[in-house]
C-alpha atoms as a PDB file:
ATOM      1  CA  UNK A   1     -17.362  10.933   6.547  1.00  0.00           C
ATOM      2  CA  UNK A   2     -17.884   9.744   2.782  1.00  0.00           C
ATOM      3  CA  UNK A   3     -21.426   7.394   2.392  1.00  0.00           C
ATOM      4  CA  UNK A   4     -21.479   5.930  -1.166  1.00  0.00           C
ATOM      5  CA  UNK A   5     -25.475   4.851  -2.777  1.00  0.00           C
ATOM      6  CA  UNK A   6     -25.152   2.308  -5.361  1.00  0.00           C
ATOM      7  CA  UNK A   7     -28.580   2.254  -6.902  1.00  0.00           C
ATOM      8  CA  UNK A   8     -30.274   2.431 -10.067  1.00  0.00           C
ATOM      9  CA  UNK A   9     -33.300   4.281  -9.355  1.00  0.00           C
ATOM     10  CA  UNK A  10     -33.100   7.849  -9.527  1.00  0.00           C
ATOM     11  CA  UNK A  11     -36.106   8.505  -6.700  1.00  0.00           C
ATOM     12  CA  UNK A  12     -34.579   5.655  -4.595  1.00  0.00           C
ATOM     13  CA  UNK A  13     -30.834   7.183  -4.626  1.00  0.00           C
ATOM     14  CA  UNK A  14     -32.261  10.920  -3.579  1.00  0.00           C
ATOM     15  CA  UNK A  15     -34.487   9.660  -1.250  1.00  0.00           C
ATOM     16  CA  UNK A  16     -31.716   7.630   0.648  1.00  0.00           C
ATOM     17  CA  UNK A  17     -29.570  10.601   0.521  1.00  0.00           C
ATOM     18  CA  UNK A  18     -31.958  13.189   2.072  1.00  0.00           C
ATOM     19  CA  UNK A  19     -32.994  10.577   4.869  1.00  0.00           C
ATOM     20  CA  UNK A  20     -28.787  10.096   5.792  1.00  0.00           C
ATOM     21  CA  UNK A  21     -27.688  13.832   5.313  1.00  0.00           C
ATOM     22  CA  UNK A  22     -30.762  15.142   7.241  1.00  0.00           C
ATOM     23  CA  UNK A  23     -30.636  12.528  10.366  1.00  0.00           C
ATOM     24  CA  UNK A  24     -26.533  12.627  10.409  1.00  0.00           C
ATOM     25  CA  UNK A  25     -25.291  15.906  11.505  1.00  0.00           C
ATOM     26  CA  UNK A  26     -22.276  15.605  10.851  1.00  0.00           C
ATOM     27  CA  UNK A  27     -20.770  16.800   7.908  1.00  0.00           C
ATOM     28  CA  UNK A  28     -20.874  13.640   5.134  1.00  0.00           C
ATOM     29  CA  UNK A  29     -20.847  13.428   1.864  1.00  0.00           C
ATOM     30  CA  UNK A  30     -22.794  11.373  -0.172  1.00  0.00           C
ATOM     31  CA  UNK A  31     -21.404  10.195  -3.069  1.00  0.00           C
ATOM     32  CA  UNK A  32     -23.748   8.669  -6.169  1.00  0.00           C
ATOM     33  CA  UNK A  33     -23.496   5.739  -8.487  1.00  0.00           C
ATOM     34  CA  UNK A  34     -26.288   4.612 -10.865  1.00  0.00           C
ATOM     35  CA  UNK A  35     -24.754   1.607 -11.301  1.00  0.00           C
ATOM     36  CA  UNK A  36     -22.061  -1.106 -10.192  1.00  0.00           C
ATOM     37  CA  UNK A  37     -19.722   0.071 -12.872  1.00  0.00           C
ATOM     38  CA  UNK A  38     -19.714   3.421 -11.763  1.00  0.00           C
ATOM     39  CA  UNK A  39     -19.046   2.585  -7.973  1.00  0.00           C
ATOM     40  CA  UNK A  40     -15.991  -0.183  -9.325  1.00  0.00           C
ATOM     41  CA  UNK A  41     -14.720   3.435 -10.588  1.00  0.00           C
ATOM     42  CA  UNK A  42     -15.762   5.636  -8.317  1.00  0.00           C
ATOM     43  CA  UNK A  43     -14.400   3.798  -5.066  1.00  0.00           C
ATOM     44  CA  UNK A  44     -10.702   3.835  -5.549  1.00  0.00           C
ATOM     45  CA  UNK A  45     -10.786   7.739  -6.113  1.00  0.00           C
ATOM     46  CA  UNK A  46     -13.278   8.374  -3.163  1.00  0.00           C
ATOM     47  CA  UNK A  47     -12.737   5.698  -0.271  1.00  0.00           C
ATOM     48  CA  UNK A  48     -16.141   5.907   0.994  1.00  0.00           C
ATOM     49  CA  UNK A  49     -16.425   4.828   5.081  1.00  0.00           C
ATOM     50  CA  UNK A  50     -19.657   3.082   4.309  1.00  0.00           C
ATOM     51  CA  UNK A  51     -21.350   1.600   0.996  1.00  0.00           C
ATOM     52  CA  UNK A  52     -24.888   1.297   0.431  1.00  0.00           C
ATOM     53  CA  UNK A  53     -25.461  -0.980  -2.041  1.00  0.00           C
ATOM     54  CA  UNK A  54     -28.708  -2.318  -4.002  1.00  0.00           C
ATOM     55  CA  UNK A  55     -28.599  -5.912  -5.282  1.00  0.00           C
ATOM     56  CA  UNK A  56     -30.823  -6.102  -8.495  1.00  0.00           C
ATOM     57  CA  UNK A  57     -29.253  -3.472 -10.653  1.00  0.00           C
ATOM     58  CA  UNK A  58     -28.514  -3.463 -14.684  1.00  0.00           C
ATOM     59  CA  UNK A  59     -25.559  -5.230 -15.942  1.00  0.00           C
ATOM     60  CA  UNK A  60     -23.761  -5.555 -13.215  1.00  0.00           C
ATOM     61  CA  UNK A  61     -25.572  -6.743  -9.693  1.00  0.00           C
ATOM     62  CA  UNK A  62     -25.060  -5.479  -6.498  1.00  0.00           C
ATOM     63  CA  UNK A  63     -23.543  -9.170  -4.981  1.00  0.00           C
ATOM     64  CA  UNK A  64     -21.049  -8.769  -8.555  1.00  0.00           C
ATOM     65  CA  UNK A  65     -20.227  -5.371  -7.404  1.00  0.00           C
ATOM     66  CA  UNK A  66     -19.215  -5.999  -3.899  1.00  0.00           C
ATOM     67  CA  UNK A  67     -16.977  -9.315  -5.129  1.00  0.00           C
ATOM     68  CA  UNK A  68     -15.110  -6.906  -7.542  1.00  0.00           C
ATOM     69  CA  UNK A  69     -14.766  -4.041  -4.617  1.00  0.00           C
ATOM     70  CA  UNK A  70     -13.751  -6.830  -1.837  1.00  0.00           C
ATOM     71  CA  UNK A  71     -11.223  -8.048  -4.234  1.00  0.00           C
ATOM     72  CA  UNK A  72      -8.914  -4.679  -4.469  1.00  0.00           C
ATOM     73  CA  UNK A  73     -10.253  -3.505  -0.958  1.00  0.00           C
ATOM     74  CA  UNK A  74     -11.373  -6.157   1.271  1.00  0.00           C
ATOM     75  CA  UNK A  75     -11.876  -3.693   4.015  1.00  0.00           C
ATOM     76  CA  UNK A  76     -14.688  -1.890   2.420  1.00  0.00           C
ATOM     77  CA  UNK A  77     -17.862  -1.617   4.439  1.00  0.00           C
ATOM     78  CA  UNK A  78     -20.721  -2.570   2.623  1.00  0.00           C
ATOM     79  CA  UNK A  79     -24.565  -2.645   3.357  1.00  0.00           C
ATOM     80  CA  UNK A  80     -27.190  -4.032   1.054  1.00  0.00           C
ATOM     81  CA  UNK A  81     -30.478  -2.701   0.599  1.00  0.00           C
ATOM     82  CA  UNK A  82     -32.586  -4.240  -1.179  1.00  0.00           C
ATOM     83  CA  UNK A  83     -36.429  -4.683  -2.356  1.00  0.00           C
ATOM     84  CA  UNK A  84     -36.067  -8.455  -2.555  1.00  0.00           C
ATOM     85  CA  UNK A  85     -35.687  -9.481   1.431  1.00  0.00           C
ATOM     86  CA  UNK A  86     -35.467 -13.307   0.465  1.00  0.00           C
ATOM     87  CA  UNK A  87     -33.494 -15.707   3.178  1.00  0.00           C
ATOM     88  CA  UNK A  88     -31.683 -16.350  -0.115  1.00  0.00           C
ATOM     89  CA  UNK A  89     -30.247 -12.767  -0.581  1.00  0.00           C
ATOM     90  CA  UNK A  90     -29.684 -12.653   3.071  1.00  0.00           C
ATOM     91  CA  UNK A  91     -27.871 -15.257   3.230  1.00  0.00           C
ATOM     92  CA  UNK A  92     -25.590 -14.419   0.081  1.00  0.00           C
ATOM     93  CA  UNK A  93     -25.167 -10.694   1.572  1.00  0.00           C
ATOM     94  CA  UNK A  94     -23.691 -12.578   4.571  1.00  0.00           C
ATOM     95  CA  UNK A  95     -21.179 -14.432   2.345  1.00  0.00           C
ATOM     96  CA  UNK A  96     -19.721 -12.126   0.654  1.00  0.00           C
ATOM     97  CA  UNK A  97     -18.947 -10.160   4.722  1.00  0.00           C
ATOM     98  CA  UNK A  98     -21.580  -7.518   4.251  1.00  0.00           C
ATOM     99  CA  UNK A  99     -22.107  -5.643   7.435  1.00  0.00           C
ATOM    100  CA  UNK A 100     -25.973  -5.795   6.893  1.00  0.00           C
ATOM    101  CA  UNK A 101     -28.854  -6.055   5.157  1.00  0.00           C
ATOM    102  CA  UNK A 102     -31.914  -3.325   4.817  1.00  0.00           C
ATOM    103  CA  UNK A 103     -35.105  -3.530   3.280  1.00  0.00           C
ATOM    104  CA  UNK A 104     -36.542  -1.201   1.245  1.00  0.00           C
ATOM    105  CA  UNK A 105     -40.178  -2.347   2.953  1.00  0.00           C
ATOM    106  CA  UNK A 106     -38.113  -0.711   6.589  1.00  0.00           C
ATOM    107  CA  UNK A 107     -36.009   1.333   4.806  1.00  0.00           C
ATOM    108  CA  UNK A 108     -35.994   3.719   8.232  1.00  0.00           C
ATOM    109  CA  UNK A 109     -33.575   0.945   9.374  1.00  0.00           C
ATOM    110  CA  UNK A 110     -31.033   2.470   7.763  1.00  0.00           C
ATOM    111  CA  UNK A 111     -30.516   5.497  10.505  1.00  0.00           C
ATOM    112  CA  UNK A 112     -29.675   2.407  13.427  1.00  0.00           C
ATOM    113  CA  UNK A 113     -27.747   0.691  10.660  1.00  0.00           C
ATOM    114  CA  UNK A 114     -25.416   3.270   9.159  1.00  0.00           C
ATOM    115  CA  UNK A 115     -25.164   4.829  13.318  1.00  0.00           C
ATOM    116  CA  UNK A 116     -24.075   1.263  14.330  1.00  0.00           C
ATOM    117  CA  UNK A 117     -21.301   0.985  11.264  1.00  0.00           C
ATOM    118  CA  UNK A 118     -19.711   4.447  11.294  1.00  0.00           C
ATOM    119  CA  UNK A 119     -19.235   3.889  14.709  1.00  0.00           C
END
């Protein structure tokens, strides 16, 4: 099982990694971007299962990100989280066929979330 983080923030990308490889026994790996760029790259070489995916990143947004991914792979599972839990980003997370959306203000979401999508 291959989980890709798509975030920025150092803290934030460690700290979603520790809470998935200590609550998923199973053996995943985890598989780190800083930035959309890097996870445009990485993906083709890595297939991840599931993407998590912040929105409000550098040059190149999370919602950019996932239209260049979908493009090439359409099948590619992608869940935002996100800091900014506006109706607005929800609602463009649903347009562009994200599985979800997590908030960093309940990030422990994420354990139901990923279960439900690796399923």
């Amino acid at each position: 099982m291959k989980i890709m983080i798509v975030e920025d923030h150092e803290g934030m990308r460690q700290l979603l990694k520790s809470m998935i490889l200590s609550h998923f026994k199973d053996s995943i790996v985890i598989i780190e971007c800083e930035n959309g760029e890097r996870a445009i790259e990485k993906f083709p070489k890595n297939k991840p299962d599931l993407v998590l995916m912040d929105i409000e990143m550098g040059e190149l947004d999370g919602f950019q990100t996932t239209e260049i991914i979908h493009s090439t792979y359409p099948e590619a599972k992608i869940i935002f989280v996100s800091s900014n839990d506006s109706t607005e980003f929800r609602k463009k997370a649903k347009k562009l066929n994200a599985l979800d959306f997590v908030s960093k203000e309940t990030l422990s979401d994420i354990y139901e979330v990923v279960e439900k999508n690796l399923a």
